[in-house]
Protein backbone atom coordinates (compact mmCIF):
# COMPACT_ATOMS: atom_id res chain seq x y z
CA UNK A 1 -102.57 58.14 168.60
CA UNK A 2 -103.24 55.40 170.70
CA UNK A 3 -106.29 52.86 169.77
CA UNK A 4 -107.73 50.79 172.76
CA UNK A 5 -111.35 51.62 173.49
CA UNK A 6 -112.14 54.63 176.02
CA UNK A 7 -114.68 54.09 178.20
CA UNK A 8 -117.03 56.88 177.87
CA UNK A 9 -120.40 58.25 179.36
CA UNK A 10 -122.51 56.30 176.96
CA UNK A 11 -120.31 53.14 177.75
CA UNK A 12 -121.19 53.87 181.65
CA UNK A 13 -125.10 54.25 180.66
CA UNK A 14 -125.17 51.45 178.66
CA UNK A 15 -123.56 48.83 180.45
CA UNK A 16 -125.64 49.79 184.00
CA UNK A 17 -128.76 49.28 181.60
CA UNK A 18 -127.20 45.96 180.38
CA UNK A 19 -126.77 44.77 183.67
CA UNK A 20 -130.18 45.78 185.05
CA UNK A 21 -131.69 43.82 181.99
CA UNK A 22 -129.69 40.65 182.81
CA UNK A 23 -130.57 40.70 186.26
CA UNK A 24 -133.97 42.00 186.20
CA UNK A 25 -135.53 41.52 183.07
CA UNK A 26 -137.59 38.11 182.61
CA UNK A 27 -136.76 36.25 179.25
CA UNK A 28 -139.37 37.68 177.22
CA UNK A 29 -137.77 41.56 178.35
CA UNK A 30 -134.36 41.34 177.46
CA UNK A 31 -133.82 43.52 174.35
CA UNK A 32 -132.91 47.02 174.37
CA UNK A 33 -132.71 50.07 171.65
CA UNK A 34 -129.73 51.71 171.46
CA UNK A 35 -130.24 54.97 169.44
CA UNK A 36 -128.24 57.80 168.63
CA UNK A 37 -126.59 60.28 165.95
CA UNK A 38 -123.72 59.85 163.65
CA UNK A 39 -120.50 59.63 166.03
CA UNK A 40 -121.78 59.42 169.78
CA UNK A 41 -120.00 56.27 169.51
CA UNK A 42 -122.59 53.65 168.84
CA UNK A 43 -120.58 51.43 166.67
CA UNK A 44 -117.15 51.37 168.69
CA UNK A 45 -119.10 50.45 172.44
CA UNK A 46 -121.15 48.03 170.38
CA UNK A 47 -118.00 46.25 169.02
CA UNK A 48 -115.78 46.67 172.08
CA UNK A 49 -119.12 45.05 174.16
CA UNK A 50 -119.93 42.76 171.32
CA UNK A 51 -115.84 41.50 171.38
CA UNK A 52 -115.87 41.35 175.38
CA UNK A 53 -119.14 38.99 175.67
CA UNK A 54 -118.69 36.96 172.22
CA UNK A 55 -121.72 38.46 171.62
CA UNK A 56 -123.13 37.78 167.62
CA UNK A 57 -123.22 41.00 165.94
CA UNK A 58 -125.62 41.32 162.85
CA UNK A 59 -125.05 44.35 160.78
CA UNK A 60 -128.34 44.91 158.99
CA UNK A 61 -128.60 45.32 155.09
CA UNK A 62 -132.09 46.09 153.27
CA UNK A 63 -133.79 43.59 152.13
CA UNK A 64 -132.23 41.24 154.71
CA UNK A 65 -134.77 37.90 155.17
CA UNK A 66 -134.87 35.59 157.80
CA UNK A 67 -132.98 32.69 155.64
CA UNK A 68 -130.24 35.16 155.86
CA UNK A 69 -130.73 35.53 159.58
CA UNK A 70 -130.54 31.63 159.94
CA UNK A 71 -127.72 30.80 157.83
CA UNK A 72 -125.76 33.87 159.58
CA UNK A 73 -126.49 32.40 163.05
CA UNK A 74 -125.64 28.85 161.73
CA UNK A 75 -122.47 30.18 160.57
CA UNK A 76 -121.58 32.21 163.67
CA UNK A 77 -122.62 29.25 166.23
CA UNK A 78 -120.53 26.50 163.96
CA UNK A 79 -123.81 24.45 163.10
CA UNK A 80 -124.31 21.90 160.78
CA UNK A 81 -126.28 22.14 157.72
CA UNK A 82 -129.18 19.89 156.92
CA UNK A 83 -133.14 20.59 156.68
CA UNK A 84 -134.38 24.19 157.91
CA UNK A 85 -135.81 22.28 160.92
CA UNK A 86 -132.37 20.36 161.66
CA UNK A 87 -130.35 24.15 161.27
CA UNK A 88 -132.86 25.65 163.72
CA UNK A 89 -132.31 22.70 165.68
CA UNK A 90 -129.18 23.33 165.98
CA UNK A 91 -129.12 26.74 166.85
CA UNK A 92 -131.08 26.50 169.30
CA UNK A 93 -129.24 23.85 171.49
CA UNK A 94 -125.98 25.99 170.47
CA UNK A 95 -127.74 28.73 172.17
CA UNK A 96 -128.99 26.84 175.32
CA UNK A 97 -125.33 26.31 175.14
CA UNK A 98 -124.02 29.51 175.40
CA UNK A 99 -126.71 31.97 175.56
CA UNK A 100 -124.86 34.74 173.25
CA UNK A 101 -126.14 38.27 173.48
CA UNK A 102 -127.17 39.21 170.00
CA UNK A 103 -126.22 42.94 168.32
CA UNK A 104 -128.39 43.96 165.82
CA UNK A 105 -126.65 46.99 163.93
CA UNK A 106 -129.09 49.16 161.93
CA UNK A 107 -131.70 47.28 162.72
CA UNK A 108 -134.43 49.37 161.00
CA UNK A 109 -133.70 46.90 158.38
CA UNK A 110 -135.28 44.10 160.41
CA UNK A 111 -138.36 46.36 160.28
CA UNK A 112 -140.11 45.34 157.27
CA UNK A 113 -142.61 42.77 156.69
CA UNK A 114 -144.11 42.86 160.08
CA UNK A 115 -140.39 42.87 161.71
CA UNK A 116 -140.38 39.59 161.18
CA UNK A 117 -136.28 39.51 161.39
CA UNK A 118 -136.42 41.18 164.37
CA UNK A 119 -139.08 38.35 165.18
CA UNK A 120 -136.90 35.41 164.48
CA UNK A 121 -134.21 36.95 166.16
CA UNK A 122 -136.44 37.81 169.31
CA UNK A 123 -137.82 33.90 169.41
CA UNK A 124 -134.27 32.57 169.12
CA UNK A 125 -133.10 34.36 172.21
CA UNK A 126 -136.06 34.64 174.22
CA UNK A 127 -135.62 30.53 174.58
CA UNK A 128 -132.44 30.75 176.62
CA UNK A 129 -132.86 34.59 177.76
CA UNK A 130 -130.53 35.87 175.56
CA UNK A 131 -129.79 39.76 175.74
CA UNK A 132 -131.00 41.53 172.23
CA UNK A 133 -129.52 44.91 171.52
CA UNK A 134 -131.29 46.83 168.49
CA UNK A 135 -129.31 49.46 167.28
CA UNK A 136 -130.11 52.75 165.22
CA UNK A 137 -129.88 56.12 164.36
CA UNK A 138 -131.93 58.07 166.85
CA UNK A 139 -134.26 59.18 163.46
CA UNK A 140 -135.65 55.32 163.30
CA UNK A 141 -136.24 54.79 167.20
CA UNK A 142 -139.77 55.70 167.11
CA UNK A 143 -140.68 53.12 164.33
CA UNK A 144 -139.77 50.32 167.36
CA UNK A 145 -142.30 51.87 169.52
CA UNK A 146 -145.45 51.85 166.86
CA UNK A 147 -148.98 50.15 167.96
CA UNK A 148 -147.99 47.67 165.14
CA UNK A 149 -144.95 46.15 166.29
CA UNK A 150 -146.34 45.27 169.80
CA UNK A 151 -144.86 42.05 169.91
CA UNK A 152 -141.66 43.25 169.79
CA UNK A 153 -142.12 47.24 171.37
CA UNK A 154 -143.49 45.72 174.91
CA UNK A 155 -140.74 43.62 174.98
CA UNK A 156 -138.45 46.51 174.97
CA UNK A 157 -137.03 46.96 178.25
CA UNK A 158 -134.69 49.64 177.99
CA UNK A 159 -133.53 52.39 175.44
CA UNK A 160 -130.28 54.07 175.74
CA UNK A 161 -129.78 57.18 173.40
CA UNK A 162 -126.15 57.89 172.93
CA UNK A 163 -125.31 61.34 173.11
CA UNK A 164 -122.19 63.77 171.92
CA UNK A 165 -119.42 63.72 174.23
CA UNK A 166 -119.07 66.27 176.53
CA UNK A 167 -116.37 68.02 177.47
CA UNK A 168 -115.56 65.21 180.35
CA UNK A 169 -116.06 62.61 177.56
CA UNK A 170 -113.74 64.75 175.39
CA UNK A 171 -110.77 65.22 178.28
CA UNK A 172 -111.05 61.78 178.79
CA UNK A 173 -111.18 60.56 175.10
CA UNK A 174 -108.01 62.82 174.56
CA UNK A 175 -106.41 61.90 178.13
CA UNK A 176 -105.98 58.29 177.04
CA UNK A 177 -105.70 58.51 173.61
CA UNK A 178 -103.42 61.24 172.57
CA UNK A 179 -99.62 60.85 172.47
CA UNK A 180 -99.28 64.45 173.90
CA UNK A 181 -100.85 66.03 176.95
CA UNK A 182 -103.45 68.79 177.34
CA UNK A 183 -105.35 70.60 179.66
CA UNK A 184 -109.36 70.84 180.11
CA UNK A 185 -109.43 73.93 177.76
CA UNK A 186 -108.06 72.03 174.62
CA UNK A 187 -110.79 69.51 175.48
CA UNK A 188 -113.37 72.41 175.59
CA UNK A 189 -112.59 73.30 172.28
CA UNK A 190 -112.54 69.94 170.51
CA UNK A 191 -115.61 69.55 172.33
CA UNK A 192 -117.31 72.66 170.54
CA UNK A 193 -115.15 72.34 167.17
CA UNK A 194 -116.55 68.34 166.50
CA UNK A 195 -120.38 69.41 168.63
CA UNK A 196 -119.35 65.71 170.31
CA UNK A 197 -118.89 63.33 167.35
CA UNK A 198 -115.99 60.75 168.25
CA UNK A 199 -114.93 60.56 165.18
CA UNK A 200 -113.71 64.00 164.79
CA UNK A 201 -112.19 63.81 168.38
CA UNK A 202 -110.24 61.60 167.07
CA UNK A 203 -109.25 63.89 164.31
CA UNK A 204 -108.37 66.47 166.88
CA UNK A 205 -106.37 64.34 168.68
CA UNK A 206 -103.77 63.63 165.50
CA UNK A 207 -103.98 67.57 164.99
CA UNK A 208 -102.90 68.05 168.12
CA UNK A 209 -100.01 65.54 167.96
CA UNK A 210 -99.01 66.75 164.58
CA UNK A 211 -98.81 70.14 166.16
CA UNK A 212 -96.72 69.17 169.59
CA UNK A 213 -94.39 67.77 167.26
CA UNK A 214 -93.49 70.52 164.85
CA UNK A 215 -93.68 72.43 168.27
CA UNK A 216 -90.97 70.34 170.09
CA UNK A 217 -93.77 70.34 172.96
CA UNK A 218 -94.93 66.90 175.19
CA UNK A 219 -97.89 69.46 176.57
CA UNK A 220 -99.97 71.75 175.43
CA UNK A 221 -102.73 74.55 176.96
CA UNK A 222 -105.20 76.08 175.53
CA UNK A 223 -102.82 78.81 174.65
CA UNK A 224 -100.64 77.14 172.56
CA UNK A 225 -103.48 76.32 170.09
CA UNK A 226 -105.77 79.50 170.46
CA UNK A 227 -107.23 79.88 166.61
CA UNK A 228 -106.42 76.93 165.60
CA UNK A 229 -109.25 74.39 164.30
CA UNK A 230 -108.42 70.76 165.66
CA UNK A 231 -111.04 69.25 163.42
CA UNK A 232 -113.67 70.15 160.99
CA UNK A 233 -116.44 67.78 159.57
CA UNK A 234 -115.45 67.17 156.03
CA UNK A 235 -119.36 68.11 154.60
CA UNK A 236 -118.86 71.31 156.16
CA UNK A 237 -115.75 72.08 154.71
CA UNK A 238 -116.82 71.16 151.44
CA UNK A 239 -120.14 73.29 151.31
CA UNK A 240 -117.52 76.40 152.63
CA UNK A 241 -115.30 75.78 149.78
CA UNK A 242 -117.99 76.12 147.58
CA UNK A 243 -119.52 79.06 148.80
CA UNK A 244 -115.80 80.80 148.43
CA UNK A 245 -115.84 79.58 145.14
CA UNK A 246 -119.09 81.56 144.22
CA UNK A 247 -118.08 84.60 145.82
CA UNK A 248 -114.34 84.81 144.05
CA UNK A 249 -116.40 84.31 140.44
């Protein structure tokens, strides 16, 4: 299985809300939400933007305080220590500098005590008009948009919800990926067998490999694999096991 990054639908979405935001977006507009379920791919377009922009990605822990925050940008930007005032300092002209876009992963995190991590963070690149992507699972999006957190909710000027891949996504995500070739009806099926989590695309993909292999095969059709699961989220497969456990005692 190959392992460069696909550019999906979400990518696409994403990136034509990035650019609006850059262009359009006055300094005290640019952040965006990015939202979405486990494996629509939030993690892999953040890193594979993050990696292309030398953006400075924050993964967020709880109870996470804004001395962390500092000392994390200090550390990513190369600044000097000193005084609290001579760190900040610092950062700042480091990002008149450069104006890094800043990736906030799980940033429901940032959420407590008035948001005020997601404050600093939002001062910080508001200065220079620094991008700010929040990211979450599409559960905590609404707690961005309460009355309470204002200052940071009108700032908001675009939210992109990832969503499963579809089957384009999936013939695509297999199409560059997988070491054997298949037509749009495998890619139906690992569509519906992993409901459009990447994650077990990708387990479909080795399946498939694994399979065109013991086959002697380069291609494969739908036909060559009807019955056969591809993938199968682990949870799942536990709770059957269990179940078939019950019934056989």
């Amino acid at each position: 299985m190959k392992s460069h990054f696909v550019k999906t639908s979400n990518y696409q979405v994403f990136m034509v809300m990035l650019d609006a935001v850059e262009s359009r977006a006055p300094k005290e507009g640019r952040i965006i939400n990015v939202n979405g379920e486990p494996g629509s791919g939030k993690s892999r377009t953040m890193d594979h933007v993050g990696a292309d922009r030398n953006a400075i990605y924050i993964n967020g822990m709880p109870g996470m305080t804004v001395g962390y925050l500092r000392d994390l940008l200090a550390y990513e930007l190369g600044c000097p220590g000193g005084t609290r005032l001579q760190q900040q300092q610092a950062i700042n002209r480091a990002f008149s500098e450069r104006v890094p876009m800043v990736i906030f992963d799980e940033a429901q995190h940032g959420l407590h005590k008035k948001a005020e991590c997601i404050e600093f963070l939002r001062c910080t690149c508001e200065q220079v008009g620094s991008v700010l992507v929040l990211v979450c699972h599409t559960s905590e999006k609404h707690r961005f948009g309460e009355h309470k957190l204002a200052h940071i909710s009108t700032r908001i000027s675009a939210v992109v919800e990832f969503k499963p891949a579809n089957t384009a996504d999936a013939m695509l995500y297999l199409h560059e990926l997988c070491e054997v070739k298949i037509d749009i009806g495998i890619a139906q099926l690992a569509a519906a067998q992993s409901k459009g989590r990447y994650r077990l695309l990708a387990n479909a993909c080795r399946t498939l490999e694994d399979f065109a292999q013991s086959s002697g095969k380069t291609e494969l059709t739908i036909n060559d694999v009807k019955g056969m699961m591809l993938c199968e989220d682990a949870m799942k497969a536990l709770r059957n096991k269990g179940l078939s456990q019950k019934a056989g005692n």
